[in-house]
C-alpha atoms as a PDB file:
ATOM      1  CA  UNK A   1     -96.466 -42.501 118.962  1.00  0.00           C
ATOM      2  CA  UNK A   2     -95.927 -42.983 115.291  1.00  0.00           C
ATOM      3  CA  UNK A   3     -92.085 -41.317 114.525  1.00  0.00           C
ATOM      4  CA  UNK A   4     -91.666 -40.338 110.745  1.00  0.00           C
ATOM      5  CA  UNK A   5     -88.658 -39.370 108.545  1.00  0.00           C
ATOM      6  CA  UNK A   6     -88.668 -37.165 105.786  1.00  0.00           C
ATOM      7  CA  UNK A   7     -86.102 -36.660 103.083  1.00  0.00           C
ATOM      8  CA  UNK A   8     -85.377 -33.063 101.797  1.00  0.00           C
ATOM      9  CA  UNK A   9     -82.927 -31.614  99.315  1.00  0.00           C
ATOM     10  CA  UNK A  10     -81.123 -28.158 100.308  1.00  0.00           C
ATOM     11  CA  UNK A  11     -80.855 -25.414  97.755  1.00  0.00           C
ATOM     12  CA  UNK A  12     -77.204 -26.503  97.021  1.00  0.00           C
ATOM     13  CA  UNK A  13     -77.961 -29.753  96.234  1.00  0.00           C
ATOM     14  CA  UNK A  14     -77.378 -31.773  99.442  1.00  0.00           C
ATOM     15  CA  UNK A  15     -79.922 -33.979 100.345  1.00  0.00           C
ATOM     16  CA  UNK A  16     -80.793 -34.662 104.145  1.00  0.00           C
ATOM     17  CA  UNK A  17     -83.183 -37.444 105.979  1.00  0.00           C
ATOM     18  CA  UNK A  18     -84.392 -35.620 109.120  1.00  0.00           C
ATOM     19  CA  UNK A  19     -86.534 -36.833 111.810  1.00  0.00           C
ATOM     20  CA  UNK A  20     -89.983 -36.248 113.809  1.00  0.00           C
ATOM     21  CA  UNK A  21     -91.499 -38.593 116.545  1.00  0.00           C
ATOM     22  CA  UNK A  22     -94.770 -37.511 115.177  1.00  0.00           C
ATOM     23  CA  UNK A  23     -96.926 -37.021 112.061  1.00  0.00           C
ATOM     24  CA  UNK A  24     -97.737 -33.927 112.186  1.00  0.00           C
ATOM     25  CA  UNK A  25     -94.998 -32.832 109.561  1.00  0.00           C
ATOM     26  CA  UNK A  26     -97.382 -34.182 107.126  1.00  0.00           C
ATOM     27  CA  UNK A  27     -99.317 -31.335 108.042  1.00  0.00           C
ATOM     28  CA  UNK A  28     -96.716 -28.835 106.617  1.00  0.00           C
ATOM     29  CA  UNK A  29     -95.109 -30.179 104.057  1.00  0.00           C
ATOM     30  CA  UNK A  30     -95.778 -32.637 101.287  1.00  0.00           C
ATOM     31  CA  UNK A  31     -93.558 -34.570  99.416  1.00  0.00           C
ATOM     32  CA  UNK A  32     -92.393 -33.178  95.550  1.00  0.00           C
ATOM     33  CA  UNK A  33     -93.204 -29.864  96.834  1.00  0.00           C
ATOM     34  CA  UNK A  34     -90.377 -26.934  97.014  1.00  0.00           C
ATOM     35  CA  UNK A  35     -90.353 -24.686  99.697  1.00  0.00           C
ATOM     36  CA  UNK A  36     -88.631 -21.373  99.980  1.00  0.00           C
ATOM     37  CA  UNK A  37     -86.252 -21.628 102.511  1.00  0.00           C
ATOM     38  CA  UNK A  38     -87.515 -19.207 105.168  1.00  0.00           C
ATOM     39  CA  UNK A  39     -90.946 -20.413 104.745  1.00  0.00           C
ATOM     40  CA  UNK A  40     -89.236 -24.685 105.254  1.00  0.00           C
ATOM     41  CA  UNK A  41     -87.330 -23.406 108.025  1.00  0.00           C
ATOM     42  CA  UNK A  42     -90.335 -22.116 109.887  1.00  0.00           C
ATOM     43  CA  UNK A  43     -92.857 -25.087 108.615  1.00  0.00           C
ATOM     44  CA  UNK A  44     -90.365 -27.551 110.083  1.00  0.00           C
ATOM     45  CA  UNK A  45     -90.093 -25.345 113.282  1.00  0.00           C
ATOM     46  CA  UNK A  46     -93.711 -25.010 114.042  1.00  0.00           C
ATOM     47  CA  UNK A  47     -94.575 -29.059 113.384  1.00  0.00           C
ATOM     48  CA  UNK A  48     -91.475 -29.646 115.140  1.00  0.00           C
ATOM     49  CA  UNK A  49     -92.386 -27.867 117.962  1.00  0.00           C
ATOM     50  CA  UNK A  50     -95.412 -29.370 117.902  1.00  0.00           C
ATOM     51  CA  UNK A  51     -94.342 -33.014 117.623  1.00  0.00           C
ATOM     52  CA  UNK A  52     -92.059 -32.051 120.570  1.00  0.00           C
ATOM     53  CA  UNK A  53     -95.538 -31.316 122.810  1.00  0.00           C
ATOM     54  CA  UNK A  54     -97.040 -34.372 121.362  1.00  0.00           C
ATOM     55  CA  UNK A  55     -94.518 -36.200 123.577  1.00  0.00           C
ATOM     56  CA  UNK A  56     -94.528 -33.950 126.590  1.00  0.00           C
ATOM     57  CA  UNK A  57     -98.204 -34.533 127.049  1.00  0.00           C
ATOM     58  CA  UNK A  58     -97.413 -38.273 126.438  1.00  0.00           C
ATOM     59  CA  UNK A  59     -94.054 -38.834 128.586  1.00  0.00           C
ATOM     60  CA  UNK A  60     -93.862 -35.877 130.504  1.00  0.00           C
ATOM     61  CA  UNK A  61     -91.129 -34.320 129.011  1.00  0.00           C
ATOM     62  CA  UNK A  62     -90.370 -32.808 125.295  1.00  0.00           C
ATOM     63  CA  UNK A  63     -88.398 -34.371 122.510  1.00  0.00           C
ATOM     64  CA  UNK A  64     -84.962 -34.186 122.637  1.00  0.00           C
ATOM     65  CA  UNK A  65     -84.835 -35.827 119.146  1.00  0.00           C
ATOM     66  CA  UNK A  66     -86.995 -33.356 117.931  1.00  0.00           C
ATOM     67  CA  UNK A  67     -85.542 -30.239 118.970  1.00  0.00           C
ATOM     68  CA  UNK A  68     -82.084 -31.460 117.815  1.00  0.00           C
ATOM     69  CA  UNK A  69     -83.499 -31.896 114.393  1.00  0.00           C
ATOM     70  CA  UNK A  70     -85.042 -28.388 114.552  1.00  0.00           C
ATOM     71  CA  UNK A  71     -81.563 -27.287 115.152  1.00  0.00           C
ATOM     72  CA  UNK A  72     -79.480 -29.145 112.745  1.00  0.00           C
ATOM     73  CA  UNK A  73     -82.015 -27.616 110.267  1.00  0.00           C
ATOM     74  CA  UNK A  74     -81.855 -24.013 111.123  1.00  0.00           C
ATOM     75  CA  UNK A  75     -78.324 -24.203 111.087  1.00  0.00           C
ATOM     76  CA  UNK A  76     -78.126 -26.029 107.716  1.00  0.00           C
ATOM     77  CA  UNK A  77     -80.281 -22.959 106.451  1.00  0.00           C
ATOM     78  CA  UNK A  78     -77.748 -20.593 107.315  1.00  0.00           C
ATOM     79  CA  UNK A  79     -75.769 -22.091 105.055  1.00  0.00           C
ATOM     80  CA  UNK A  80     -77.845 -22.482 101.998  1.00  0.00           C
ATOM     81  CA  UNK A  81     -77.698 -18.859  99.782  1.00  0.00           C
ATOM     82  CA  UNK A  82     -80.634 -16.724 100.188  1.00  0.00           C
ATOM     83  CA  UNK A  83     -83.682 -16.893  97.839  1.00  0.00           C
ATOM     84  CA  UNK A  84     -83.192 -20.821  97.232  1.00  0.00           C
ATOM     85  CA  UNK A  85     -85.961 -23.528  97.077  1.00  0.00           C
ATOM     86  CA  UNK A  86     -85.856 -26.533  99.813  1.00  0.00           C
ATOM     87  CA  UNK A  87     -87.235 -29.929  97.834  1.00  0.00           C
ATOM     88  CA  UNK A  88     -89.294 -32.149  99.883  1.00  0.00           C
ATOM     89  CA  UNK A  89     -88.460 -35.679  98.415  1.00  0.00           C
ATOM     90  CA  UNK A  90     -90.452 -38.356 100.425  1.00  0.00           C
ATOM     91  CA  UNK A  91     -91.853 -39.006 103.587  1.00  0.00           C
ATOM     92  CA  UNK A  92     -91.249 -42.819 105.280  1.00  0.00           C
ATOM     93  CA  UNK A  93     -92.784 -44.251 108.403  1.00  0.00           C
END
């Protein structure tokens, strides 16, 4: 299963490299685009989620990977201000 990082920068200026065991993030987000922060955090939730089934249905159980990166994200989120842009900077394999 093709695993893919992508590198965003948070409203305040921090910039992250986060983690899916699948493509699919592609679907959701492409890079130089800027996201408002609700609508990242759910993007990144759904293809997350998604990526996570990917490897159930492969391995028989979900991504652990995944779902920790799903979390670090929501709880970066919380503490971005409210209103701000997320920055998608570039995907890598």
């Amino acid at each position: 299963m093709p695993e893919m990082h992508f590198y965003i920068r948070w409203p305040d200026g921090r910039r992250e490299a986060c983690y899916s065991p699948s493509l699919v993030v592609k679907d959701f987000l492409a890079p130089g685009e800027s996201y408002a922060l609700d609508d990242f955090v759910e993007k990144t939730r759904t293809a997350l989620n998604i990526a996570s089934e990917r490897v159930r249905e492969k391995y028989g159980f979900a991504c652990s990977s995944a779902m920790a990166q799903l979390a670090r994200i929501e709880a970066a989120a919380k503490r971005q201000a409210p209103g701000g842009l997320v920055t998608v900077e570039t995907f890598e394999p």
